[in-house]
C-alpha atoms as a PDB file:
ATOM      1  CA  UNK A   1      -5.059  21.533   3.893  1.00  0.00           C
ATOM      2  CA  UNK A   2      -4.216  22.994   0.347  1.00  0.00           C
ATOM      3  CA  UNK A   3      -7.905  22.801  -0.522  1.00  0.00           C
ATOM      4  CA  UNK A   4      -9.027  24.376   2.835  1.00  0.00           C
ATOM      5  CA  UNK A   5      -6.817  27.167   2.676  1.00  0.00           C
ATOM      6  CA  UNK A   6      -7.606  28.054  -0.985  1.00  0.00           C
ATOM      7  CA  UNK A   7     -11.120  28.066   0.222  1.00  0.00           C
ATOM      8  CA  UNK A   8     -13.243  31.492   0.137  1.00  0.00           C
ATOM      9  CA  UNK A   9     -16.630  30.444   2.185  1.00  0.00           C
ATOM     10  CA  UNK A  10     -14.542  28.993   5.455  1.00  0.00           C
ATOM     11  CA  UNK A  11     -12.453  29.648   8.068  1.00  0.00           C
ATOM     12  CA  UNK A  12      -9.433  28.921   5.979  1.00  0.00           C
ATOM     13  CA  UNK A  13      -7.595  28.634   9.044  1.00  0.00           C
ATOM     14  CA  UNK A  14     -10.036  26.315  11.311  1.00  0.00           C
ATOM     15  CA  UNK A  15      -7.949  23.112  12.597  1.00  0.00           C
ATOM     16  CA  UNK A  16      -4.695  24.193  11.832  1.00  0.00           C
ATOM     17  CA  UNK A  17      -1.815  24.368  14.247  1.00  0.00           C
ATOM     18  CA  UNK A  18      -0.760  28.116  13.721  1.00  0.00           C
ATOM     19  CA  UNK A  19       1.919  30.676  15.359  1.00  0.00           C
ATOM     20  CA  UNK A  20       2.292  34.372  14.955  1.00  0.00           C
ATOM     21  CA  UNK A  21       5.718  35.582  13.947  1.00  0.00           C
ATOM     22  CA  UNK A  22       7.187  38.802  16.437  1.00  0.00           C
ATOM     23  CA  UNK A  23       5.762  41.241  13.089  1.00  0.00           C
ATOM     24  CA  UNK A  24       1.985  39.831  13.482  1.00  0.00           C
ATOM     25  CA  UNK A  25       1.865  37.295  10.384  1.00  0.00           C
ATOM     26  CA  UNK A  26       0.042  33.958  10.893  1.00  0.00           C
ATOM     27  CA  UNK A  27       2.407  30.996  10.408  1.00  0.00           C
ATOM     28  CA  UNK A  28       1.001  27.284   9.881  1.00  0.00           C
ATOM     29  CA  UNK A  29       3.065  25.230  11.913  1.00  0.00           C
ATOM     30  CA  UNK A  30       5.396  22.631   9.954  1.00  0.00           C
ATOM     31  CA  UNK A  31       5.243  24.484   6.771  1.00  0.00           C
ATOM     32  CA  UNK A  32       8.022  23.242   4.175  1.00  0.00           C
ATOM     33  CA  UNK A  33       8.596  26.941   3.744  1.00  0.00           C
ATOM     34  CA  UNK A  34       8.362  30.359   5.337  1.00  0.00           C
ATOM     35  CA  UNK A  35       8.553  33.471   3.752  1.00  0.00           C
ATOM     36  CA  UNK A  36       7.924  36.664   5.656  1.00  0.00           C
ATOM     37  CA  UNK A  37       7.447  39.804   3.261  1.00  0.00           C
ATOM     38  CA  UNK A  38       6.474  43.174   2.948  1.00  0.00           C
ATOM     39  CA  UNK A  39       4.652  45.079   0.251  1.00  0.00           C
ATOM     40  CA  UNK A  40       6.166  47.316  -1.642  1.00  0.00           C
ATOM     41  CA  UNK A  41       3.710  48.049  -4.732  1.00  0.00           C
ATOM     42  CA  UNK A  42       0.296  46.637  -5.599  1.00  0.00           C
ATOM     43  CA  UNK A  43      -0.967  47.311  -8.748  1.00  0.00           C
ATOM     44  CA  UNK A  44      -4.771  46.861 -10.545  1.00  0.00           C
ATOM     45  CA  UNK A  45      -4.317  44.565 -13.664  1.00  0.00           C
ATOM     46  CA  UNK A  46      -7.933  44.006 -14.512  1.00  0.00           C
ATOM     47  CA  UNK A  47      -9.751  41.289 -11.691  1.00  0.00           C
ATOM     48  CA  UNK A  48      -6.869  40.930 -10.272  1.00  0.00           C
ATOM     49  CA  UNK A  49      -3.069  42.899  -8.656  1.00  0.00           C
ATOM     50  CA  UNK A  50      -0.024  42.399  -8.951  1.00  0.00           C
ATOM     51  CA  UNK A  51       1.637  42.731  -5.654  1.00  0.00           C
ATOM     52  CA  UNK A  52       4.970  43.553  -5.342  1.00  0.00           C
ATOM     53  CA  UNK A  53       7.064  41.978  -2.509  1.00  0.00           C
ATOM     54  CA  UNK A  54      10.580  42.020  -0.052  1.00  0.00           C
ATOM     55  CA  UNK A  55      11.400  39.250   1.842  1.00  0.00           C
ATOM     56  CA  UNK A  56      12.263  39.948   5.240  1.00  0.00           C
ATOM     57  CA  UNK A  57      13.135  36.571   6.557  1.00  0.00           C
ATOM     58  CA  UNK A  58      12.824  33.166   5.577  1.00  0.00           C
ATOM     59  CA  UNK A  59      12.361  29.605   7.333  1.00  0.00           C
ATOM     60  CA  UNK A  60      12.754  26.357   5.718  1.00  0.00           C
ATOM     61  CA  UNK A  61      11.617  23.113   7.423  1.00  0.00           C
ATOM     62  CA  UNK A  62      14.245  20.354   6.231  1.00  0.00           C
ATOM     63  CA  UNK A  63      11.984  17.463   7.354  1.00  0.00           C
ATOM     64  CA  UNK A  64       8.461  18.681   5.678  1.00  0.00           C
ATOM     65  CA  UNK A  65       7.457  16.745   2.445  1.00  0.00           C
ATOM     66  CA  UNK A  66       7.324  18.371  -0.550  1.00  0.00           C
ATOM     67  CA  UNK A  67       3.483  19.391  -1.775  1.00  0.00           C
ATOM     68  CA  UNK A  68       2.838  19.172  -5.491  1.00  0.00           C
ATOM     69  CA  UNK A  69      -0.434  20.526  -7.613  1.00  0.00           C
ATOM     70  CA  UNK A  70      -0.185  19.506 -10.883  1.00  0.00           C
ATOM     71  CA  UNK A  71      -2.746  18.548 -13.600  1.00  0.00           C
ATOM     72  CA  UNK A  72      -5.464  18.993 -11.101  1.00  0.00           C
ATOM     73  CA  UNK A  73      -4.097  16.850  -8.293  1.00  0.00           C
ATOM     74  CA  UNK A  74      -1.819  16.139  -5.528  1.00  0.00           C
ATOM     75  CA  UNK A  75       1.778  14.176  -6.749  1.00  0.00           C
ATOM     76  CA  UNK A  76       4.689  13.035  -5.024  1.00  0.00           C
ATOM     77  CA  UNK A  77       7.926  13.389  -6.103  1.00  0.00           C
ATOM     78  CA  UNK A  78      10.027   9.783  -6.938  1.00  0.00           C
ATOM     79  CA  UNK A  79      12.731   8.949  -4.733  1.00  0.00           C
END
């Protein structure tokens, strides 16, 4: 899903179980971790911007497994 999602030449999206929260943000379903925010600056920095954020809500999902990237893989974490 990770790899999907990071994709640019997809449908990042295509497959996945998704909701819309009541402000119009796309939500995948069983994420670990939902945070809803709103911009409040977004400046250039070269390629890229920096993008300034609130949080307006938050939703964590107690029984989601953790998802690590590291070293240019997937890991679990040791019980």
């Amino acid at each position: 899903m990770c790899l999907q999602l990071s994709s640019r030449t997809q449908d990042r999206f295509a497959g996945l179980a998704t909701s819309t929260s009541d402000a119009g943000a796309v939500l995948i379903d069983g994420a670990a971790l939902v945070l809803e925010c709103e911009v409040v600056s977004e400046t250039p920095a070269g390629d890229h911007a920096i993008v300034v954020l609130e949080v307006k809500s938050v939703e964590i999902n107690h029984d989601a497994e953790p998802l690590i990237y590291h070293g240019a893989g997937f890991r679990q974490l040791a019980a």
